[in-house]
C-alpha atoms as a PDB file:
ATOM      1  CA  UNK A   1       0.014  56.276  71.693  1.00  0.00           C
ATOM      2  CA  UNK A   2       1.634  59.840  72.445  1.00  0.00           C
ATOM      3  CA  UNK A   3      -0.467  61.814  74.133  1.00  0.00           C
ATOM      4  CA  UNK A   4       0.432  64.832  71.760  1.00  0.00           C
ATOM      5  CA  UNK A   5      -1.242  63.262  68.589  1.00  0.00           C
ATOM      6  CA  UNK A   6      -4.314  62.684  70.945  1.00  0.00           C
ATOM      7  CA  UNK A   7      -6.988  65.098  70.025  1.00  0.00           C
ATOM      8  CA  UNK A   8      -9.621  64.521  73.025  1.00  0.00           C
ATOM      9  CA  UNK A   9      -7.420  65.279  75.475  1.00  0.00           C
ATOM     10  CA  UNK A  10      -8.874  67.936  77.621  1.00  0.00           C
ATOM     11  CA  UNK A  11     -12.076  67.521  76.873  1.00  0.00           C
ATOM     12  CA  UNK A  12     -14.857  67.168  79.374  1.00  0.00           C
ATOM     13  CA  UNK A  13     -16.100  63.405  80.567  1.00  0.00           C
ATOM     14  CA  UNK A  14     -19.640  63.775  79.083  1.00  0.00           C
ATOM     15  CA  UNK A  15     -18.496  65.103  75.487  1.00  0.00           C
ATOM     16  CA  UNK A  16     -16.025  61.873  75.766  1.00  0.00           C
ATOM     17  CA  UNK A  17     -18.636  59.425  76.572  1.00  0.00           C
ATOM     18  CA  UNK A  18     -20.758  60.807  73.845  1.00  0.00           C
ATOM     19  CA  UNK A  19     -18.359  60.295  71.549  1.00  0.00           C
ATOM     20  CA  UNK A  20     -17.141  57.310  72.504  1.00  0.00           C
ATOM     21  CA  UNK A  21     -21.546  56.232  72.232  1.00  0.00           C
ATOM     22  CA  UNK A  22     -21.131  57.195  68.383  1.00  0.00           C
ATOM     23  CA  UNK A  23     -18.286  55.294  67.205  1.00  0.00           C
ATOM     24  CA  UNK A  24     -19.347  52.474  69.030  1.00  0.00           C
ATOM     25  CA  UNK A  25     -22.453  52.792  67.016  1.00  0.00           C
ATOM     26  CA  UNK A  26     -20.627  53.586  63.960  1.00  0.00           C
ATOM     27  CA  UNK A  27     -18.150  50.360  64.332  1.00  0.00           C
ATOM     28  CA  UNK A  28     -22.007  48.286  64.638  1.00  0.00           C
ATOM     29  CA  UNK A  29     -23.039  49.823  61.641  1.00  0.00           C
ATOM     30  CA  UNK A  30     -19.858  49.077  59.928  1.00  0.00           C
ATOM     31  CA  UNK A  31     -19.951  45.783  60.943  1.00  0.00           C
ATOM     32  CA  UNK A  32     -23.001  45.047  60.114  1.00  0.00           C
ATOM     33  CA  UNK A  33     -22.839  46.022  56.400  1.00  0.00           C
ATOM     34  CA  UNK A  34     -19.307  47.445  55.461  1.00  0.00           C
ATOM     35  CA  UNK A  35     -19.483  47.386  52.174  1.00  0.00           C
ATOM     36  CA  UNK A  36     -21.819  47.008  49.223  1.00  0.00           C
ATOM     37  CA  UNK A  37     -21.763  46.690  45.335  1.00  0.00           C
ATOM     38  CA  UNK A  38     -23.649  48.746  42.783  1.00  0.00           C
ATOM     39  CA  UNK A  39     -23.456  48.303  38.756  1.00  0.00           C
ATOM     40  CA  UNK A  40     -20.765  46.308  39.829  1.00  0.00           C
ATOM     41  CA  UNK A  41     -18.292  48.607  41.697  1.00  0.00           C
ATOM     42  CA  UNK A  42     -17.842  47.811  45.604  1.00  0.00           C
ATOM     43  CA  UNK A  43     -17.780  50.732  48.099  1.00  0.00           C
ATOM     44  CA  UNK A  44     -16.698  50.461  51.637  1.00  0.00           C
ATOM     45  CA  UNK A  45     -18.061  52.622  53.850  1.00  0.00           C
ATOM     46  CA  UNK A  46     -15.786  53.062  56.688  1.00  0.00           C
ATOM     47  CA  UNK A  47     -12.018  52.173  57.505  1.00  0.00           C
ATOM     48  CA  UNK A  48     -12.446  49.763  60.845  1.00  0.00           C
ATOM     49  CA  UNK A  49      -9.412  50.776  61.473  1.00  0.00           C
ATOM     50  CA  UNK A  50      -9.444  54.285  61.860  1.00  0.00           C
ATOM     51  CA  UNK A  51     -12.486  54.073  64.018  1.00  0.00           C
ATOM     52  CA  UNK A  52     -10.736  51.347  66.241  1.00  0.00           C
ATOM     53  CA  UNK A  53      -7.700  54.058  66.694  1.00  0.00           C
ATOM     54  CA  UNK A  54     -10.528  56.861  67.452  1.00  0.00           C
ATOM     55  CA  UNK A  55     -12.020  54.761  70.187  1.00  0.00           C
ATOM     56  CA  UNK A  56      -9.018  53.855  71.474  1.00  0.00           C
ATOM     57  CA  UNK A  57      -7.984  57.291  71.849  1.00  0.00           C
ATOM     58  CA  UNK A  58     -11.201  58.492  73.782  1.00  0.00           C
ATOM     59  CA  UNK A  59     -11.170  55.853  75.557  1.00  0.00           C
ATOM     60  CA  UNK A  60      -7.614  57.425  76.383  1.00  0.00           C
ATOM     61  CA  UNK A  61      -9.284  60.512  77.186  1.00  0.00           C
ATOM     62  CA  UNK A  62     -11.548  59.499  79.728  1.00  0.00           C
ATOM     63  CA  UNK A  63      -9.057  57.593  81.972  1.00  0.00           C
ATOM     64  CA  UNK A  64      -6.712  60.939  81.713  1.00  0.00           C
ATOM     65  CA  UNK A  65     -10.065  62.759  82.838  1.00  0.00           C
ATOM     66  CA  UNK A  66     -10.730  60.358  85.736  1.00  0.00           C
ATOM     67  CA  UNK A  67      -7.211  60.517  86.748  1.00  0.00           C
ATOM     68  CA  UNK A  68      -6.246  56.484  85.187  1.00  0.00           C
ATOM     69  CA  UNK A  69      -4.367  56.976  82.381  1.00  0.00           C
ATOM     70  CA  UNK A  70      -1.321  55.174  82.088  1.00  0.00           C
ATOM     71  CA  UNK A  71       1.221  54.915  79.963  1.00  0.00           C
ATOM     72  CA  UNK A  72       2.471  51.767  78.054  1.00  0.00           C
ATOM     73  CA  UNK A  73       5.986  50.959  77.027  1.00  0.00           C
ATOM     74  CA  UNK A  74       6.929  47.755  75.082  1.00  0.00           C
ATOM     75  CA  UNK A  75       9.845  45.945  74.926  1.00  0.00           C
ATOM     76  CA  UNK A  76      11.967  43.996  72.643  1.00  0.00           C
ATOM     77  CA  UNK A  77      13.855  41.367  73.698  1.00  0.00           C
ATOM     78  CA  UNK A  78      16.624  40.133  70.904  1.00  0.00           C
ATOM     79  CA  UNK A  79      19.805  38.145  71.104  1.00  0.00           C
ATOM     80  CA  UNK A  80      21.860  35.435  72.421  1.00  0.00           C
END
């Protein structure tokens, strides 16, 4: 994840963790009835996946804050 297209960076621990409360809470809620049907058309109510990438990135966040962050860099290995 580049830190550039991270939007909490720079904000302050407590605003993180508060954030980080609600889409904890909004992953449960997603889980726990993502989608529904009505008249017979389905609606899904959140993209998992988007809020997965949205924690991850506070999460982010708060190590930078408390001086953890690290970066990652993967490797692929092809070839004889």
């Amino acid at each position: 994840m580049a830190l550039i297209d991270n939007p909490f960076l720079g904000l302050d621990t407590t605003t993180l963790a508060t954030l980080k409360t609600k889409v904890l809470d909004a992953i449960q809620a997603c889980l726990m009835n993502q989608s529904y049907s009505l008249n017979g058309k389905s609606v899904n109510r959140a993209d998992l996946g988007a809020l997965n990438q949205t924690l991850g990135q506070i999460q982010w966040a708060i190590d930078d804050a408390n001086g953890g962050a690290v970066s990652q860099s993967f490797v692929s290995f092809n070839g004889n």
